[in-house]
N, C-alpha and C. Protein backbone atom coordinates (compact mmCIF):
# COMPACT_ATOMS: atom_id res chain seq x y z
N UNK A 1 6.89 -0.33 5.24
CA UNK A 1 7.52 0.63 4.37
C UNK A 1 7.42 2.01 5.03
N UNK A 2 8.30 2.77 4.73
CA UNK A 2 8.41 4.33 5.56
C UNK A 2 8.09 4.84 4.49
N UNK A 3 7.51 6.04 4.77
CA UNK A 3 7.27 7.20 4.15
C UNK A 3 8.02 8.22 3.57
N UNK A 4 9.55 7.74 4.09
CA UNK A 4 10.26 8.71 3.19
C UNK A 4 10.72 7.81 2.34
N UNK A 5 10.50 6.40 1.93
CA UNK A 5 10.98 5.72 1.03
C UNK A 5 9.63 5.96 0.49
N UNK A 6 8.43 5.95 0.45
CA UNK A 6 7.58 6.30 -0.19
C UNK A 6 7.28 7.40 -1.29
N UNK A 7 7.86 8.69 -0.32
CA UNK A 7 7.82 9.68 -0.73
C UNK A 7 8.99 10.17 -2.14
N UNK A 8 9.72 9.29 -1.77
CA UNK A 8 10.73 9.05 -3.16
C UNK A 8 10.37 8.63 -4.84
N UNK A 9 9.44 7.44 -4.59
CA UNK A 9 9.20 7.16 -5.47
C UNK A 9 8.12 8.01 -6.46
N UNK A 10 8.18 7.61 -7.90
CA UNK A 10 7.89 8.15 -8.79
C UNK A 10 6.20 7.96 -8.66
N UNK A 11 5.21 8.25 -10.03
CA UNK A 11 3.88 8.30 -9.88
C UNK A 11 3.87 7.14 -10.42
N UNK A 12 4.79 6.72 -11.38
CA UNK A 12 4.38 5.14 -12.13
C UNK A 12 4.60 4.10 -10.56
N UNK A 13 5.70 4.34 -10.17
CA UNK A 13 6.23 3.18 -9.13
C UNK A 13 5.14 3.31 -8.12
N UNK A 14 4.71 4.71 -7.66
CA UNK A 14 3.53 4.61 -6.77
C UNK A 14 2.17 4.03 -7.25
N UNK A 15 2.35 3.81 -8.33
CA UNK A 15 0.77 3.17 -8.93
C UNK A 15 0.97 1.29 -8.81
N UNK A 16 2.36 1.19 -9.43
CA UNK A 16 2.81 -0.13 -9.37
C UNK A 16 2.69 -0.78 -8.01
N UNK A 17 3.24 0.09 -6.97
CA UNK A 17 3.53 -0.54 -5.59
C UNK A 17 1.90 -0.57 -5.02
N UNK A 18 1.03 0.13 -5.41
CA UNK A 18 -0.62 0.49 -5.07
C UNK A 18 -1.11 -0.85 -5.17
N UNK A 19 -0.83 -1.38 -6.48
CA UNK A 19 -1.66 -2.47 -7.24
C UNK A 19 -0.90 -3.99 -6.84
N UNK A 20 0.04 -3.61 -6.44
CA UNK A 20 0.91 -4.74 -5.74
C UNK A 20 0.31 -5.17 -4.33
N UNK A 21 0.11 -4.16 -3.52
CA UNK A 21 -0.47 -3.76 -2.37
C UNK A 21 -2.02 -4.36 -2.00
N UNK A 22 -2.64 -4.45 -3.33
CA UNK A 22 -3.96 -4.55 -3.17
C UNK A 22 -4.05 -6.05 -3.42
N UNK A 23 -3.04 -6.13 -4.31
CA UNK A 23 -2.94 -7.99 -4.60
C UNK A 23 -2.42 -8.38 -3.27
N UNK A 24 -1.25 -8.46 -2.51
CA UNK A 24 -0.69 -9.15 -1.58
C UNK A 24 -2.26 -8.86 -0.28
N UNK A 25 -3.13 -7.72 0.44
CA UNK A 25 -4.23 -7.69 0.89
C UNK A 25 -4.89 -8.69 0.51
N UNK A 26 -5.39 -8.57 -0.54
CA UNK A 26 -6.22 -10.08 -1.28
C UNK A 26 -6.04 -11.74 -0.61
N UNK A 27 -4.82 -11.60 -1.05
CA UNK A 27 -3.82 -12.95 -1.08
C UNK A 27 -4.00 -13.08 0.19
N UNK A 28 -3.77 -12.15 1.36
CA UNK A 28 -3.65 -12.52 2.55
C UNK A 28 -5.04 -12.78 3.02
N UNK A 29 -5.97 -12.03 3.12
CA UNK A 29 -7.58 -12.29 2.96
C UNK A 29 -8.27 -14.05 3.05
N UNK A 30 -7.37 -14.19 1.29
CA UNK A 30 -8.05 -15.47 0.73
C UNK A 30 -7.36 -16.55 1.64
N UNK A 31 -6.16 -16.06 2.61
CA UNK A 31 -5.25 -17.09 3.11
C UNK A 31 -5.76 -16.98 4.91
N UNK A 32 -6.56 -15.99 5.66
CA UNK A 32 -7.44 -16.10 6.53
C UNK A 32 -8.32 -16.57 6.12
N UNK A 33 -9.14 -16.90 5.24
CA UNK A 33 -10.40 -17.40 5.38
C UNK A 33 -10.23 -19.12 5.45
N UNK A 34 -8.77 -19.25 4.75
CA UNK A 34 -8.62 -20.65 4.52
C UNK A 34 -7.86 -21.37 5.63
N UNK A 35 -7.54 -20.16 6.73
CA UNK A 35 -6.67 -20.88 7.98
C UNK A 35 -5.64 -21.05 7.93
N UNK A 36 -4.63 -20.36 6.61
CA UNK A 36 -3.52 -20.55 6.34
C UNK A 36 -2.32 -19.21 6.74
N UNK A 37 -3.01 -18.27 7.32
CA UNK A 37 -2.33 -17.37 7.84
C UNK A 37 -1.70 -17.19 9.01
N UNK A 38 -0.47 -17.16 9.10
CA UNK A 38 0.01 -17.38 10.08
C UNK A 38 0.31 -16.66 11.24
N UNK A 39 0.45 -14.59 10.72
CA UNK A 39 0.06 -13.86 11.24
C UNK A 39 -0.42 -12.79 10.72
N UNK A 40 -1.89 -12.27 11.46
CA UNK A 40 -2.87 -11.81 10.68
C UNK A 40 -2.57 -10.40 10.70
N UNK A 41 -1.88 -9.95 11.56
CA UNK A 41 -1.09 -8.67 11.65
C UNK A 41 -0.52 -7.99 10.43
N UNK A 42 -0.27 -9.15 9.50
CA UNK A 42 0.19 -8.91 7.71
C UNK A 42 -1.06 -8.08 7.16
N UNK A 43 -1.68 -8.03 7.51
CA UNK A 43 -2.65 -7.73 6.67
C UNK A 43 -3.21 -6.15 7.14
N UNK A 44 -3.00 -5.55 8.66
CA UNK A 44 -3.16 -4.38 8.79
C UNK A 44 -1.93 -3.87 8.23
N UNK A 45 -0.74 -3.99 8.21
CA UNK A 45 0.11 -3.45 7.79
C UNK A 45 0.24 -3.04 6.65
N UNK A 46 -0.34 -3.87 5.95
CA UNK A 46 -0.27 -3.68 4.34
C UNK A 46 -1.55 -2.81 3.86
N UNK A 47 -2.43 -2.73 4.72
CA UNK A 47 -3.40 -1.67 4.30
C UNK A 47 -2.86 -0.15 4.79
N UNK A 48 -1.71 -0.13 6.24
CA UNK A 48 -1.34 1.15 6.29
C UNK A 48 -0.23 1.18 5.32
N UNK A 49 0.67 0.32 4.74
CA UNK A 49 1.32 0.95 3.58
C UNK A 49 0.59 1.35 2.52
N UNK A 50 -0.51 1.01 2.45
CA UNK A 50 -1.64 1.36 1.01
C UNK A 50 -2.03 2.74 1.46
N UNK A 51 -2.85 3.01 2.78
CA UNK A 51 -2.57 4.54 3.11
C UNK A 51 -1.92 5.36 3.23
N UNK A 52 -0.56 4.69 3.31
CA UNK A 52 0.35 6.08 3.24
C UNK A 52 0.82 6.06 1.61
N UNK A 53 1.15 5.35 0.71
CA UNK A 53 0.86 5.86 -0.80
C UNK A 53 -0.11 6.72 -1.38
N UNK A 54 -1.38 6.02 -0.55
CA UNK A 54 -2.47 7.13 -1.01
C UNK A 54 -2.24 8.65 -0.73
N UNK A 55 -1.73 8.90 0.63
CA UNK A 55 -1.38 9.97 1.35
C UNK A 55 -0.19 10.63 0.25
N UNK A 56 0.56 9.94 0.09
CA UNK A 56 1.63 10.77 -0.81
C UNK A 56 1.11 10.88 -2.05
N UNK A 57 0.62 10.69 -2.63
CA UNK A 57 -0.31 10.74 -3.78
C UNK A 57 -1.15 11.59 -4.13
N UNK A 58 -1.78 12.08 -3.28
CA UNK A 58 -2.28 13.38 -3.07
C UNK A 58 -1.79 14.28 -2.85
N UNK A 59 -0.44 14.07 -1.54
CA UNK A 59 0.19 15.13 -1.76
C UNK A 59 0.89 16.11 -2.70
N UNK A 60 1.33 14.85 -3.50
CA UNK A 60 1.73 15.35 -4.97
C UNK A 60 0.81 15.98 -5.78
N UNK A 61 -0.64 15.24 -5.78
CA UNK A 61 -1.98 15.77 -6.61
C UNK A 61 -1.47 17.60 -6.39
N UNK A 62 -1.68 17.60 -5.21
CA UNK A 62 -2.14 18.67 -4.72
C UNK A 62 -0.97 19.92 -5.26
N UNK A 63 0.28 19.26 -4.93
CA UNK A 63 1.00 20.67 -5.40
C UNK A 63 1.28 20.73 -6.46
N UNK A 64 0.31 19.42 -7.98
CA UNK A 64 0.47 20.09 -8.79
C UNK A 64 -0.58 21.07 -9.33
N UNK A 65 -1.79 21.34 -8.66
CA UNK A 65 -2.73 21.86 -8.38
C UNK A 65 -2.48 23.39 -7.78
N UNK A 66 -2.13 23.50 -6.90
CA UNK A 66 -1.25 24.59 -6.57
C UNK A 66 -0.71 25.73 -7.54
């Protein structure tokens, strides 16, 4: 996912896509341990889409702080 499609979305959709994020991590996790992953590369990726939500997330924090 890019960051300017990130940066689009709303605070609900960024919370939704967060918690989505943390489930599919999981899922992939429970699917290395069991030998069923096929490439494990899924799984850094999806933690840098989880950082860059976080990243926009704050950014927003911040300028409403501002």
């Amino acid at each position: 996912m890019k960051i300017k499609q990130i940066r689009e979305f709303s605070d609900e959709e960024l919370r939704l896509e967060l918690d989505r994020l943390h489930r599919h991590v999981f899922d992939l996790r429970t699917q290395s341990v069991t030998e069923k992953l096929e490439d494990p590369t899924l799984i850094t990726k999806a933690r840098h889409d989880i950082a860059r939500i976080l990243t926009v997330m704050r950014e927003k924090q911040n300028k409403t702080t501002r």
